[in-house]
C-alpha atoms as a PDB file:
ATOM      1  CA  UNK A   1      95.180 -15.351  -4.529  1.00  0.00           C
ATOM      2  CA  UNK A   2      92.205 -17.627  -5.269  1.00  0.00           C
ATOM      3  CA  UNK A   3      90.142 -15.792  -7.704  1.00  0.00           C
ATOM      4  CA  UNK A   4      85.940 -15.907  -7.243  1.00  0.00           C
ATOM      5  CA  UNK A   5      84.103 -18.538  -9.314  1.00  0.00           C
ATOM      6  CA  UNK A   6      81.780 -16.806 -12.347  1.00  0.00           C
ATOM      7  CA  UNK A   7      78.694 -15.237 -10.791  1.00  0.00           C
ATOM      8  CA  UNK A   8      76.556 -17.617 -11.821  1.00  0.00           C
ATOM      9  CA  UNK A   9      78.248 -20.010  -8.936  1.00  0.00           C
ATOM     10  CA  UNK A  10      78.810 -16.989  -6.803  1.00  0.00           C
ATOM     11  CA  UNK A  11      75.035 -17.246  -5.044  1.00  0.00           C
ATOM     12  CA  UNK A  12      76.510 -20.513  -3.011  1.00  0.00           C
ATOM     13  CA  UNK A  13      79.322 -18.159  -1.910  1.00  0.00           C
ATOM     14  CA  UNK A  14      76.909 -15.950   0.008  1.00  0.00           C
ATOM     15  CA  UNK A  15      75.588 -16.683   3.776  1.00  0.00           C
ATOM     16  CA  UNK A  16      72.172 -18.463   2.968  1.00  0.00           C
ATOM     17  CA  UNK A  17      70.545 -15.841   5.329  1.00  0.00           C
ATOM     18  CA  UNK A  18      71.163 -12.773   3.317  1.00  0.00           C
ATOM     19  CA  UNK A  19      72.583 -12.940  -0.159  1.00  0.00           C
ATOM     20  CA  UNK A  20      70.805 -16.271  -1.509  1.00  0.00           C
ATOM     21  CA  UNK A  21      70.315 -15.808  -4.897  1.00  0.00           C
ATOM     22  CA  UNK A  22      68.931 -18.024  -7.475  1.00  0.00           C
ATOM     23  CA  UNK A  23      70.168 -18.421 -10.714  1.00  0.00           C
ATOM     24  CA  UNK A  24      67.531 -19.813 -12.488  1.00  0.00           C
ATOM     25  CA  UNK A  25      66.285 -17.304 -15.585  1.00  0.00           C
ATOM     26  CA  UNK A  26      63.144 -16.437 -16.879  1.00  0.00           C
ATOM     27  CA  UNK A  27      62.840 -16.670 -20.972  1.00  0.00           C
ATOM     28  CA  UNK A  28      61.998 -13.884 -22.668  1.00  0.00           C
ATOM     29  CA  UNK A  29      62.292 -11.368 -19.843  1.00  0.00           C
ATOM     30  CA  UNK A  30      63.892  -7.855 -19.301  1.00  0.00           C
ATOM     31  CA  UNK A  31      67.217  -8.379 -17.568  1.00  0.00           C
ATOM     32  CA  UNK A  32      65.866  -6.034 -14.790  1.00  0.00           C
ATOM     33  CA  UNK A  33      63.180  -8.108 -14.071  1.00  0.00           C
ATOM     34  CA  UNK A  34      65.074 -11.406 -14.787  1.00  0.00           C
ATOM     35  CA  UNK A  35      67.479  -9.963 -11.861  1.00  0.00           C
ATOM     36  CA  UNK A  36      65.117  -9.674  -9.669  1.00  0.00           C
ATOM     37  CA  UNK A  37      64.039 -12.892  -9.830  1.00  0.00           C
ATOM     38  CA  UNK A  38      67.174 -14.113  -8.627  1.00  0.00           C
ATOM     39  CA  UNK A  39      66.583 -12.659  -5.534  1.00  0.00           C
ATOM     40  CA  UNK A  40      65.497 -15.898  -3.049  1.00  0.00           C
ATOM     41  CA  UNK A  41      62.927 -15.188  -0.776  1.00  0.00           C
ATOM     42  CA  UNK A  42      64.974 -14.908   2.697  1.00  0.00           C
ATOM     43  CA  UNK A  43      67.468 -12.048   0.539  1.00  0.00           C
ATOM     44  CA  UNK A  44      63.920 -10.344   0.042  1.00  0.00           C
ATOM     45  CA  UNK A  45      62.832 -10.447   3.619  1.00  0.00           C
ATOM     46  CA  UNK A  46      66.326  -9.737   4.798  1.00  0.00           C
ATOM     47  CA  UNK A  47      66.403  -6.614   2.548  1.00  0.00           C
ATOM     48  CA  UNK A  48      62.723  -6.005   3.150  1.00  0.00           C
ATOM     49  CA  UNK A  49      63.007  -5.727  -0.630  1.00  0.00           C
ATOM     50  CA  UNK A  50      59.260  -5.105  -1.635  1.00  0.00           C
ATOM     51  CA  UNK A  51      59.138  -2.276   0.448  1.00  0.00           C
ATOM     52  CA  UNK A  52      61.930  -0.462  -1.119  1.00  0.00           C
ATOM     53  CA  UNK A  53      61.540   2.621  -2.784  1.00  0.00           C
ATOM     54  CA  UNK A  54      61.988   2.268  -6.591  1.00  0.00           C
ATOM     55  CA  UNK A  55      65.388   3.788  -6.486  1.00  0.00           C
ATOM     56  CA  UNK A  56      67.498   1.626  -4.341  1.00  0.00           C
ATOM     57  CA  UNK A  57      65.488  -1.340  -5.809  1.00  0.00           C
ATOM     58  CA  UNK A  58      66.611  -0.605  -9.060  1.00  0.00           C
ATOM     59  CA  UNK A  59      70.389  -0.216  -7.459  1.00  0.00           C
ATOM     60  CA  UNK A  60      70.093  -3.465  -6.651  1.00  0.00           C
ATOM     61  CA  UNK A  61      69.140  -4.622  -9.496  1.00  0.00           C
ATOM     62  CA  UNK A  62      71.720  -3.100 -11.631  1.00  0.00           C
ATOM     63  CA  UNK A  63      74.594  -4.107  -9.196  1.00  0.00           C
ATOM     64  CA  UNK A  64      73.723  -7.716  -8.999  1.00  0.00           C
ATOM     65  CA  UNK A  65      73.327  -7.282 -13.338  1.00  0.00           C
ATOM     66  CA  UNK A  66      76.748  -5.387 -13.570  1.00  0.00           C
ATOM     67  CA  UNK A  67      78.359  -8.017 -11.288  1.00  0.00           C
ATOM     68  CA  UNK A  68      76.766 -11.005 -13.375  1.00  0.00           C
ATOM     69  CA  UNK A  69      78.260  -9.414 -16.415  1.00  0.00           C
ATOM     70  CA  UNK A  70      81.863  -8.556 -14.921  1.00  0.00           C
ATOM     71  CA  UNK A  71      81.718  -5.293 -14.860  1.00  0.00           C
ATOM     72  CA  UNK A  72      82.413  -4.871 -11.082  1.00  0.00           C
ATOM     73  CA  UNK A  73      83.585  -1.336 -11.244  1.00  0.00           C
ATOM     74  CA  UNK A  74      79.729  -0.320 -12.283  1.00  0.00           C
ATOM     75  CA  UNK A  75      78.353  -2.755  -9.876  1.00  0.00           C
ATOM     76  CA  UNK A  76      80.666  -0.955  -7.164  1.00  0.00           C
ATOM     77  CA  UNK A  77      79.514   2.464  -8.303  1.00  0.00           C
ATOM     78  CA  UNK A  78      75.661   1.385  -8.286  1.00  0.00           C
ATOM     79  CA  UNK A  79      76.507  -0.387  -4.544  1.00  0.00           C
ATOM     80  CA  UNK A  80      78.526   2.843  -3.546  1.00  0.00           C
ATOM     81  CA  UNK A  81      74.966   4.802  -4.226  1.00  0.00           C
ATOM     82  CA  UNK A  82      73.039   2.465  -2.230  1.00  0.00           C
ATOM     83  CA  UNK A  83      75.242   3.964   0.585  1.00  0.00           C
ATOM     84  CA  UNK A  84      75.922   7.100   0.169  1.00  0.00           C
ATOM     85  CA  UNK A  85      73.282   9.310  -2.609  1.00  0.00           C
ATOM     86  CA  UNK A  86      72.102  12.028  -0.393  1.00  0.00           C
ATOM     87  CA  UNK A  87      68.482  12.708  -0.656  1.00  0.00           C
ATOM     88  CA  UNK A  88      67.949   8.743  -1.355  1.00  0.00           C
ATOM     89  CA  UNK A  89      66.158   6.447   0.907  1.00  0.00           C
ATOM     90  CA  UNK A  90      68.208   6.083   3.832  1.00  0.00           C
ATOM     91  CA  UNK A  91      69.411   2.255   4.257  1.00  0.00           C
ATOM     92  CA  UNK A  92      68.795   0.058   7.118  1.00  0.00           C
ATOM     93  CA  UNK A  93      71.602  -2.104   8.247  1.00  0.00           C
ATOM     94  CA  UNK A  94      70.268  -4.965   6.728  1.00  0.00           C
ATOM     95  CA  UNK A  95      70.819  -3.332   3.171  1.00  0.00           C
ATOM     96  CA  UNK A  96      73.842  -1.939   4.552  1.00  0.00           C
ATOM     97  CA  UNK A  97      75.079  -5.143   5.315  1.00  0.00           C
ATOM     98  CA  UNK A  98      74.515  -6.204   2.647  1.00  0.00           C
ATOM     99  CA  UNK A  99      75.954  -3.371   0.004  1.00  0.00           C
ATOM    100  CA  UNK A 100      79.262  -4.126   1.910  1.00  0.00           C
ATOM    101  CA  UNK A 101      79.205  -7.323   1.469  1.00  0.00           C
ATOM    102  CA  UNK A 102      78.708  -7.221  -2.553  1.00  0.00           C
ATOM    103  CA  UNK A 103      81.411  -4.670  -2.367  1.00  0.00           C
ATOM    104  CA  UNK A 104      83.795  -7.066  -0.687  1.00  0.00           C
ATOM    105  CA  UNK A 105      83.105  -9.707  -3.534  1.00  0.00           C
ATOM    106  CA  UNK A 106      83.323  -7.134  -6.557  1.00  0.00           C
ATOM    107  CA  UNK A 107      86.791  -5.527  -4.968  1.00  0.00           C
ATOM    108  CA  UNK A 108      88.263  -9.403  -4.938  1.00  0.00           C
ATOM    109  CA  UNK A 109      87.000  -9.855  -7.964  1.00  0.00           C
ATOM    110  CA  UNK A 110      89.319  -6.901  -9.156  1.00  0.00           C
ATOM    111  CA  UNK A 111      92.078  -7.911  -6.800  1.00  0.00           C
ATOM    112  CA  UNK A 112      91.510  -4.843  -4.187  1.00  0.00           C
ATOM    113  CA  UNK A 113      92.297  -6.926  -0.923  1.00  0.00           C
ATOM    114  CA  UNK A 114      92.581  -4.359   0.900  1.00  0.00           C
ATOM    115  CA  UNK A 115      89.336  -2.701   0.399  1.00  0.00           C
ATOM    116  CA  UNK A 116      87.567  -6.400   1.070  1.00  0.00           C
ATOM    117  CA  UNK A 117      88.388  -6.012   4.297  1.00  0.00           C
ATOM    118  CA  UNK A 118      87.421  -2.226   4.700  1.00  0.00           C
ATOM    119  CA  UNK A 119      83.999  -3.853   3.606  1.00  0.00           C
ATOM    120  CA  UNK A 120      84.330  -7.092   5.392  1.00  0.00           C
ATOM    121  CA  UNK A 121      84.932  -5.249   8.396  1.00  0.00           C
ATOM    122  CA  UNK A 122      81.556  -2.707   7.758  1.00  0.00           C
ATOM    123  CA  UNK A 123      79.383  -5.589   6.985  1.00  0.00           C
ATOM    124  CA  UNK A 124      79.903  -7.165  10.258  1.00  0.00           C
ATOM    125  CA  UNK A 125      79.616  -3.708  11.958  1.00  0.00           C
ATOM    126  CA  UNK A 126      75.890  -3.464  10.742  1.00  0.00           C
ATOM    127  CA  UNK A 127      75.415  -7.466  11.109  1.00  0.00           C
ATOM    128  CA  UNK A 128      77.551  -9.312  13.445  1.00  0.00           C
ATOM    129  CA  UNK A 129      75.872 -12.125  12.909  1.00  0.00           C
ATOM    130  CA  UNK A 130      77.714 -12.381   9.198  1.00  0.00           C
ATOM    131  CA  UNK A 131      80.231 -13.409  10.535  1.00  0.00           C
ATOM    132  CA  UNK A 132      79.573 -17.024  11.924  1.00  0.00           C
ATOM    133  CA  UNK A 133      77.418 -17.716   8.408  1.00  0.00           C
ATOM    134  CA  UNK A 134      80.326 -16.657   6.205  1.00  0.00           C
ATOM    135  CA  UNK A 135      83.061 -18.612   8.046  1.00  0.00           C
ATOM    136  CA  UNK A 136      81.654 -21.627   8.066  1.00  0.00           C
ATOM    137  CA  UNK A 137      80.461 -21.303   4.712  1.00  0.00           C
ATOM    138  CA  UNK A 138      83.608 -23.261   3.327  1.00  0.00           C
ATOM    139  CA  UNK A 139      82.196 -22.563  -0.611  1.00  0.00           C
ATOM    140  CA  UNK A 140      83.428 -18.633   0.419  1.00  0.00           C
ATOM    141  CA  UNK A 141      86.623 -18.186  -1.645  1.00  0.00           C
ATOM    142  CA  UNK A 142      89.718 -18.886   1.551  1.00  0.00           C
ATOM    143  CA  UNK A 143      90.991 -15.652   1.260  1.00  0.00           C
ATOM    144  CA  UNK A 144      87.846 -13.608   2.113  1.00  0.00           C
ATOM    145  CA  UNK A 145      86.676 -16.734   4.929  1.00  0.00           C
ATOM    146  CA  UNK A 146      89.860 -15.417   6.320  1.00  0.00           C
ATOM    147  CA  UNK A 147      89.306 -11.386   6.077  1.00  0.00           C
ATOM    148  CA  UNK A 148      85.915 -12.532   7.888  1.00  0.00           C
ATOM    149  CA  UNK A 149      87.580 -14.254  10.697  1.00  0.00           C
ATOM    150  CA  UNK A 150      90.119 -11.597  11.278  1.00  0.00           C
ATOM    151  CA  UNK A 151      87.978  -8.701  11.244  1.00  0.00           C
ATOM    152  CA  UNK A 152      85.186 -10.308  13.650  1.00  0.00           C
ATOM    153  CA  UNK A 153      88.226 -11.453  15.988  1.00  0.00           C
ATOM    154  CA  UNK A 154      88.839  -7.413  15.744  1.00  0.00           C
ATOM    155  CA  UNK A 155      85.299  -6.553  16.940  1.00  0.00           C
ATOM    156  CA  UNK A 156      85.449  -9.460  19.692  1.00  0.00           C
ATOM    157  CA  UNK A 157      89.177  -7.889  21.056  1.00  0.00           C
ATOM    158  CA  UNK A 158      88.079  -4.792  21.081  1.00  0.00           C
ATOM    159  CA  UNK A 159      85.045  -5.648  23.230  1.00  0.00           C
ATOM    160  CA  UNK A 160      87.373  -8.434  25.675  1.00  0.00           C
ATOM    161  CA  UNK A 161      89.627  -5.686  25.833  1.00  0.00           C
ATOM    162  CA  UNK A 162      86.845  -3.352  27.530  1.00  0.00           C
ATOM    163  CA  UNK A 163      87.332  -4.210  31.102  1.00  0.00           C
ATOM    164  CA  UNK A 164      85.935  -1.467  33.499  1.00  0.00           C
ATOM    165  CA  UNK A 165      82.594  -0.841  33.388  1.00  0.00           C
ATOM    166  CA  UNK A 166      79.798   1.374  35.269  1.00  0.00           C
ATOM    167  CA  UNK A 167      76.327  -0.388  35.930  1.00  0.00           C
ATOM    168  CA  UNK A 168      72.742   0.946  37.515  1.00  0.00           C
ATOM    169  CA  UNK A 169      70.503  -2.204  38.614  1.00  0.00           C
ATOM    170  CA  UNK A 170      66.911  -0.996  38.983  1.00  0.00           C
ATOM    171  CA  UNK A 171      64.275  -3.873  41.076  1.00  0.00           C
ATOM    172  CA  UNK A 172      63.622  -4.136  44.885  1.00  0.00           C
ATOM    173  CA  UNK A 173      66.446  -3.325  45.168  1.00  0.00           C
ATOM    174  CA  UNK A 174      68.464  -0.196  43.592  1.00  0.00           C
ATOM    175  CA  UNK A 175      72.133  -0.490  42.920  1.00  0.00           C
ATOM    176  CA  UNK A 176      74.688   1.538  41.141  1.00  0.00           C
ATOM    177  CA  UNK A 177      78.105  -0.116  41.183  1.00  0.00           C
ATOM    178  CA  UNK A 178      81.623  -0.432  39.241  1.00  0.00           C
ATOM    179  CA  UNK A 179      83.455  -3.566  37.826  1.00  0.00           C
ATOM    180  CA  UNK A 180      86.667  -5.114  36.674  1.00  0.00           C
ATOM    181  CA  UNK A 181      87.048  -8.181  34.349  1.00  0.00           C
ATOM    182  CA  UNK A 182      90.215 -10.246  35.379  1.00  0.00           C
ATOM    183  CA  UNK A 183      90.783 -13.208  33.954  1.00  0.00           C
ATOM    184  CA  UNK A 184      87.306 -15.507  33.613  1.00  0.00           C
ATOM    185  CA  UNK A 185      85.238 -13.371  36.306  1.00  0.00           C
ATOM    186  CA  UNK A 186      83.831  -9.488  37.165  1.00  0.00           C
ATOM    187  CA  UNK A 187      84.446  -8.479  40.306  1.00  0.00           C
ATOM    188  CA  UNK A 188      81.871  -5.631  40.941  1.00  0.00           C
ATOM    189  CA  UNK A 189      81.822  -3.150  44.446  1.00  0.00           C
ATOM    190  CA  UNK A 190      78.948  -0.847  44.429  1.00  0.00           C
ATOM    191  CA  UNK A 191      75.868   0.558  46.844  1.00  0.00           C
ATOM    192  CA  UNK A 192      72.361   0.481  46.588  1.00  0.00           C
ATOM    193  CA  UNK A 193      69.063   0.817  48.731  1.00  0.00           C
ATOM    194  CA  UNK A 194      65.698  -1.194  49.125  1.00  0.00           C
ATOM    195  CA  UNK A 195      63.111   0.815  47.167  1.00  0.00           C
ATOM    196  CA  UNK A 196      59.712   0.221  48.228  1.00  0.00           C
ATOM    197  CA  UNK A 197      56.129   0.838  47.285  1.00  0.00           C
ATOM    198  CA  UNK A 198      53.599   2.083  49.978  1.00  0.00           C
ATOM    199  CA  UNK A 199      50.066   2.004  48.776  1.00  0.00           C
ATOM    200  CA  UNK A 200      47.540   3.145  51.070  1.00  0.00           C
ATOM    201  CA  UNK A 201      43.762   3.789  51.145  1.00  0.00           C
ATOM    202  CA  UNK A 202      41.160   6.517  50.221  1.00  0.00           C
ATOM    203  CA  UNK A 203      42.363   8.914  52.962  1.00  0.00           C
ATOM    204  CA  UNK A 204      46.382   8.371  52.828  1.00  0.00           C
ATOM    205  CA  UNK A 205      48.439   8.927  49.881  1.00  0.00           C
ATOM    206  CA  UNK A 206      50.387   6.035  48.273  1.00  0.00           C
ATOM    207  CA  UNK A 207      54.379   6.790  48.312  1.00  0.00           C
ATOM    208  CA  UNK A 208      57.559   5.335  47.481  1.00  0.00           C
ATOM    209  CA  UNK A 209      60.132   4.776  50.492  1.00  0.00           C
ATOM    210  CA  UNK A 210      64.066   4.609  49.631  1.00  0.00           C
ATOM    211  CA  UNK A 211      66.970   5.507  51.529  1.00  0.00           C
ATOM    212  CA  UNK A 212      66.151   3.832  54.754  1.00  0.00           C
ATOM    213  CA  UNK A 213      68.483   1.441  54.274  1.00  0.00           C
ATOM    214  CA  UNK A 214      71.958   1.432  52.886  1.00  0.00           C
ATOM    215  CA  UNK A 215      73.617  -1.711  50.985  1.00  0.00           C
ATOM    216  CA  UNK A 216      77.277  -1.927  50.417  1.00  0.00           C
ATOM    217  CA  UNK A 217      78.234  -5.236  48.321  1.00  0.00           C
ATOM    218  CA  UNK A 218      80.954  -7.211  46.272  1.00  0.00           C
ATOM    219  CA  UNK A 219      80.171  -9.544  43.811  1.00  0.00           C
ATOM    220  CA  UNK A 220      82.052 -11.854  41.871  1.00  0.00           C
ATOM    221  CA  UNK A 221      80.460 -13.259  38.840  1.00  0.00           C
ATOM    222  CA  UNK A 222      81.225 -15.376  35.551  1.00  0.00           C
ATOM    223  CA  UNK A 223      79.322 -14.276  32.071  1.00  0.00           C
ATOM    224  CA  UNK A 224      79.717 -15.817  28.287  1.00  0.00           C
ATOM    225  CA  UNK A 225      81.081 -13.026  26.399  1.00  0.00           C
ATOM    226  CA  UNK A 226      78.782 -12.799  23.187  1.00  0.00           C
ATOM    227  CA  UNK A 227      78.695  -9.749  20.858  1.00  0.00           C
ATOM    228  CA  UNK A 228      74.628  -9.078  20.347  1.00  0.00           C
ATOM    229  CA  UNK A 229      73.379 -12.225  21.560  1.00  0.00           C
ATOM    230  CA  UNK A 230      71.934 -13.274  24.782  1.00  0.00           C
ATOM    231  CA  UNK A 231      74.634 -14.463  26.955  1.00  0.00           C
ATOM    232  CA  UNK A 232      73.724 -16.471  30.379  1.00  0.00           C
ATOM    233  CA  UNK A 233      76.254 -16.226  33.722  1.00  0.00           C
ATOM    234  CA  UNK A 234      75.641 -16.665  37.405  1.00  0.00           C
ATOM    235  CA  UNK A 235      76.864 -14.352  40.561  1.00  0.00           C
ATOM    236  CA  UNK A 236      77.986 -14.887  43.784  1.00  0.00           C
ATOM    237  CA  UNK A 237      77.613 -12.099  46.088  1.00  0.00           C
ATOM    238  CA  UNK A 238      78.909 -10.651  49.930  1.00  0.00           C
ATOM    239  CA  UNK A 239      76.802  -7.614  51.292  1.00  0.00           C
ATOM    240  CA  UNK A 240      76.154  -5.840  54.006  1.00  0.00           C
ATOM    241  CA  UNK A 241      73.226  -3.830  55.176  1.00  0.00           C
ATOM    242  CA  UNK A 242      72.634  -0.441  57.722  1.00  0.00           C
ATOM    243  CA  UNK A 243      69.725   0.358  58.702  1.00  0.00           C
ATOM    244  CA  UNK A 244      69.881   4.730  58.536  1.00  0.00           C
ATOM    245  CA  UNK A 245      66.668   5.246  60.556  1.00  0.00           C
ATOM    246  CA  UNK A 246      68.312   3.634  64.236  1.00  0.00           C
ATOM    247  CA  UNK A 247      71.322   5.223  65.639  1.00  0.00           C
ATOM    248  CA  UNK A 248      74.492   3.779  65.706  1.00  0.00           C
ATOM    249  CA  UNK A 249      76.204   2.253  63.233  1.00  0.00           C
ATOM    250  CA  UNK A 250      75.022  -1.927  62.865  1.00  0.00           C
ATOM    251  CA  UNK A 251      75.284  -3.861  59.782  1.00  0.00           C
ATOM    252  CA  UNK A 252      73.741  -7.134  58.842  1.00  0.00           C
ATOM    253  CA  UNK A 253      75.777  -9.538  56.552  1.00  0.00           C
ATOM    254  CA  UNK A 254      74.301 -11.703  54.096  1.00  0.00           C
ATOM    255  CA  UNK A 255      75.982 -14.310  51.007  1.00  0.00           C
ATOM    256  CA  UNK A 256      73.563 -14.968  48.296  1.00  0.00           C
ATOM    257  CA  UNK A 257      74.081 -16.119  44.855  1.00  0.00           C
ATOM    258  CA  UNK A 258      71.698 -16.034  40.990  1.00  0.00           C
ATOM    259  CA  UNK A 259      71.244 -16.510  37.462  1.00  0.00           C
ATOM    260  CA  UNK A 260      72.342 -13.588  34.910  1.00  0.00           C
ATOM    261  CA  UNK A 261      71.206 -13.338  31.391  1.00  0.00           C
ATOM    262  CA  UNK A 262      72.436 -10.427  29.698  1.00  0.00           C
ATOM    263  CA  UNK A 263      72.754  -8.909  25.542  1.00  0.00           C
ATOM    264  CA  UNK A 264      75.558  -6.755  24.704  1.00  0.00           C
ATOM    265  CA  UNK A 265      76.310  -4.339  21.673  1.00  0.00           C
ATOM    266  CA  UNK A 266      79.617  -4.153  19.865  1.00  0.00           C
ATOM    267  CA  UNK A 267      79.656  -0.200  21.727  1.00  0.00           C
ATOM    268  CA  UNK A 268      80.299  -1.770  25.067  1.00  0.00           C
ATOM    269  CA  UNK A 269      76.481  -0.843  26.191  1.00  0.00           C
ATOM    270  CA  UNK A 270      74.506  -3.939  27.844  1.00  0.00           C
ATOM    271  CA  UNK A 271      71.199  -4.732  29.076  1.00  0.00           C
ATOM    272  CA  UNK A 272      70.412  -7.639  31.445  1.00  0.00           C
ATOM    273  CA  UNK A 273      68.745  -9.202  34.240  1.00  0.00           C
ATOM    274  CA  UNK A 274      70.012 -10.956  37.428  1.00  0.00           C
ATOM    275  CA  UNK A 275      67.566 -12.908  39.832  1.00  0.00           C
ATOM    276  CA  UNK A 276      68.804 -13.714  43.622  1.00  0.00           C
ATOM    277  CA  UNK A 277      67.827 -17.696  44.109  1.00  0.00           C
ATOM    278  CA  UNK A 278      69.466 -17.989  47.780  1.00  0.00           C
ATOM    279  CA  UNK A 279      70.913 -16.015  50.754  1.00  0.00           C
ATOM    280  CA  UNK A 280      72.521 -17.054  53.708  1.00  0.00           C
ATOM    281  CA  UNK A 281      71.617 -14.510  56.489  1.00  0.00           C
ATOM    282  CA  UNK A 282      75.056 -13.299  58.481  1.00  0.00           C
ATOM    283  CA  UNK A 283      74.169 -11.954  61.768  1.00  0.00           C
ATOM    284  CA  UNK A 284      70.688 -10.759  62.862  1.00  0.00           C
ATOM    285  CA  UNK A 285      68.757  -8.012  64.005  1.00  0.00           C
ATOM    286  CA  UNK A 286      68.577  -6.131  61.036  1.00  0.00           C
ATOM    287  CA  UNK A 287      65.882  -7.195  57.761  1.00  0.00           C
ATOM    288  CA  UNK A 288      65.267  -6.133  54.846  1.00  0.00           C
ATOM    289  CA  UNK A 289      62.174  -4.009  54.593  1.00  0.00           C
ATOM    290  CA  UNK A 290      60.424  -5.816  51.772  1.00  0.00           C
ATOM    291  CA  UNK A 291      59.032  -9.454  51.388  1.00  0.00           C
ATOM    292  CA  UNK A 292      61.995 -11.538  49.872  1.00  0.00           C
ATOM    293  CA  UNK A 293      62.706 -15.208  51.477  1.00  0.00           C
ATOM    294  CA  UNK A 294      60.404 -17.761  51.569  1.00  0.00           C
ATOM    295  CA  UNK A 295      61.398 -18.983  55.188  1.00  0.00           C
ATOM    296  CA  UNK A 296      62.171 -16.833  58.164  1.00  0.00           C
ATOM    297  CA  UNK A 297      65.453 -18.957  59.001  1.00  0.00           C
ATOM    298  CA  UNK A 298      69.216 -18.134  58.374  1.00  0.00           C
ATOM    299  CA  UNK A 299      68.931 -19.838  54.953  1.00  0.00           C
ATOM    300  CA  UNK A 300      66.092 -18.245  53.030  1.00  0.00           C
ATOM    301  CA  UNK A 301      65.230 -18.589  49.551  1.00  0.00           C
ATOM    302  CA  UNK A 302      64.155 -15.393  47.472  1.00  0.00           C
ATOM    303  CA  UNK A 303      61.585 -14.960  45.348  1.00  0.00           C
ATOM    304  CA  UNK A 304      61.286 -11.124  44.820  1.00  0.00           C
ATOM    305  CA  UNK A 305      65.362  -9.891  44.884  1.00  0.00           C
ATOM    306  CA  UNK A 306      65.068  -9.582  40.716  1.00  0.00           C
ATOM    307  CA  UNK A 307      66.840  -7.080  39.054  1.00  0.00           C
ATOM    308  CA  UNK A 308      67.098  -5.538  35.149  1.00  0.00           C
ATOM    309  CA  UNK A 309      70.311  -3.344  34.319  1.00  0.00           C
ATOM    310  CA  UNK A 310      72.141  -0.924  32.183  1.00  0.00           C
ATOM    311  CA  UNK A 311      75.780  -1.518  31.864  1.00  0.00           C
ATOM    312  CA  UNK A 312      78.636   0.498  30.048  1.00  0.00           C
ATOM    313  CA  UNK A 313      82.286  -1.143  29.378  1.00  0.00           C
ATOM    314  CA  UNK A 314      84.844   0.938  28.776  1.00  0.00           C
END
């Protein structure tokens, strides 16, 4: 196993985002304060370190001291107290990110493999973004580059290997619908209903209208799969639309197609937003009642069919 380089190397080993630290020491001063020192300035806005209670800023002190001096199992107890004193300040997941990842170096240090990766693994559950800085970071020591890339591939599987999810659309139009990920696409079946706003004067009160109309509709569409970063896609979509007030039972068809942009969480929740750029009219004598095309003709373009939705794989 490659062992880690002496600490006073071991700040190039760290992503430059969070655990920076420069090794240049002031004469003459405490080794507390000369610690802190070492602490480059995007560690201390990554930590938010000035606006740490005196406690956990002294924790870090003393574990980055008790690391620089070898004596990991005392920078491991002061790193363990970071996360776990009751009573303390409570840690963000920035500082939690970063305990685990000090953790991870002092068990390698000591040979402890298998707890790198427990704290590998926790790091990149607070910060997934660790991940892509520490493996390409080729100064990391091979063996824990390689703990980083297993455990994120992990997080990413276990995400892929979500494929069913539930998701409420609210805009114009109001959908709630189920999906299934096969292969590179979602396809999607669900309902919804125009939702419209009636404002009215002095005399008349203002009122929302919903329900009127019933839209059935299958969708097919293509997304990047990114853990907590925005991911773009597009959608092609088949629906068909009832209007409940007339009797009978008439539907009008329509194809129409968008943009998706969307942010998902390692739990499998999602947020995003879908707008609908085109629709090719099926059939007539049923529309929409809200202003959406541009042109009254078969092919319309929209400008008001937007959406923003909650989705939940599982």
């Amino acid at each position: 196993m490659m062992k880690p380089t002496p600490l006073r190397n071991a700040w190039r080993l760290w992503p430059l985002r969070a655990l920076l630290v420069s090794l240049i020491l002031a004469g003459g001063v405490p080794a507390g304060a000369q610690t802190e020192q070492k602490l480059d300035k995007k560690v201390r806005q990554y930590l938010s370190f000035e606006k740490l209670p005196e406690r956990p800023r002294s924790l870090i002190i003393s574990a980055i001291d008790y690391y620089d001096n070898g004596e990991h199992q005392q920078s491991i107890k002061a790193l363990m107290s970071l996360l776990t004193d009751k009573g303390m300040y409570e840690p963000d997941p920035s500082l939690r990110a970063w305990s685990n990842q000090w953790l991870a170096l002092n068990y390698y240090a000591v040979d402890s493999l298998e707890y790198v990766k427990t704290h590998v693994k926790s790091s990149l559950q607070e910060d997934v973004d660790l991940w892509h800085e520490n493996i390409l970071d080729t100064r990391l020591p091979q063996d824990v580059r390689r703990l980083y890339e297993e455990c994120w591939s992990e997080i990413l599987n276990h995400l892929i290997n979500k494929r069913e999810s539930f998701r409420v659309g609210l805009g114009p139009i109001t959908r709630v619908d189920f999906s299934y990920r096969y292969g590179l696409f979602d396809f999607v079946v669900g309902i919804g209903t125009p939702i419209i706003l009636k404002i009215k004067g002095e005399v008349d009160k203002s009122s929302i209208q919903s329900f009127d109309q019933l839209l059935l509709f299958a969708r097919a569409q293509r997304m990047r799969k990114n853990i907590e970063r925005l991911s773009p896609g597009f959608y092609g979509e088949f629906s068909l639309l009832e209007d409940l007030e007339k009797r009978g039972v008439k539907f009008a068809g329509a194809i129409s197609g968008g943009p998706i942009l969307s942010y998902t969480w390692q739990s499998g929740w999602e947020i995003g937003g879908s707008f609908e750029v085109a629709r090719l009219v099926i059939g007539s004598g049923i529309k929409t009642k809200l202003s959406q095309t541009a042109f009254s003709k078969d092919l319309n373009l929209s400008y008001s069919v937007f959406e923003f939705y909650f989705r939940k794989w599982f």
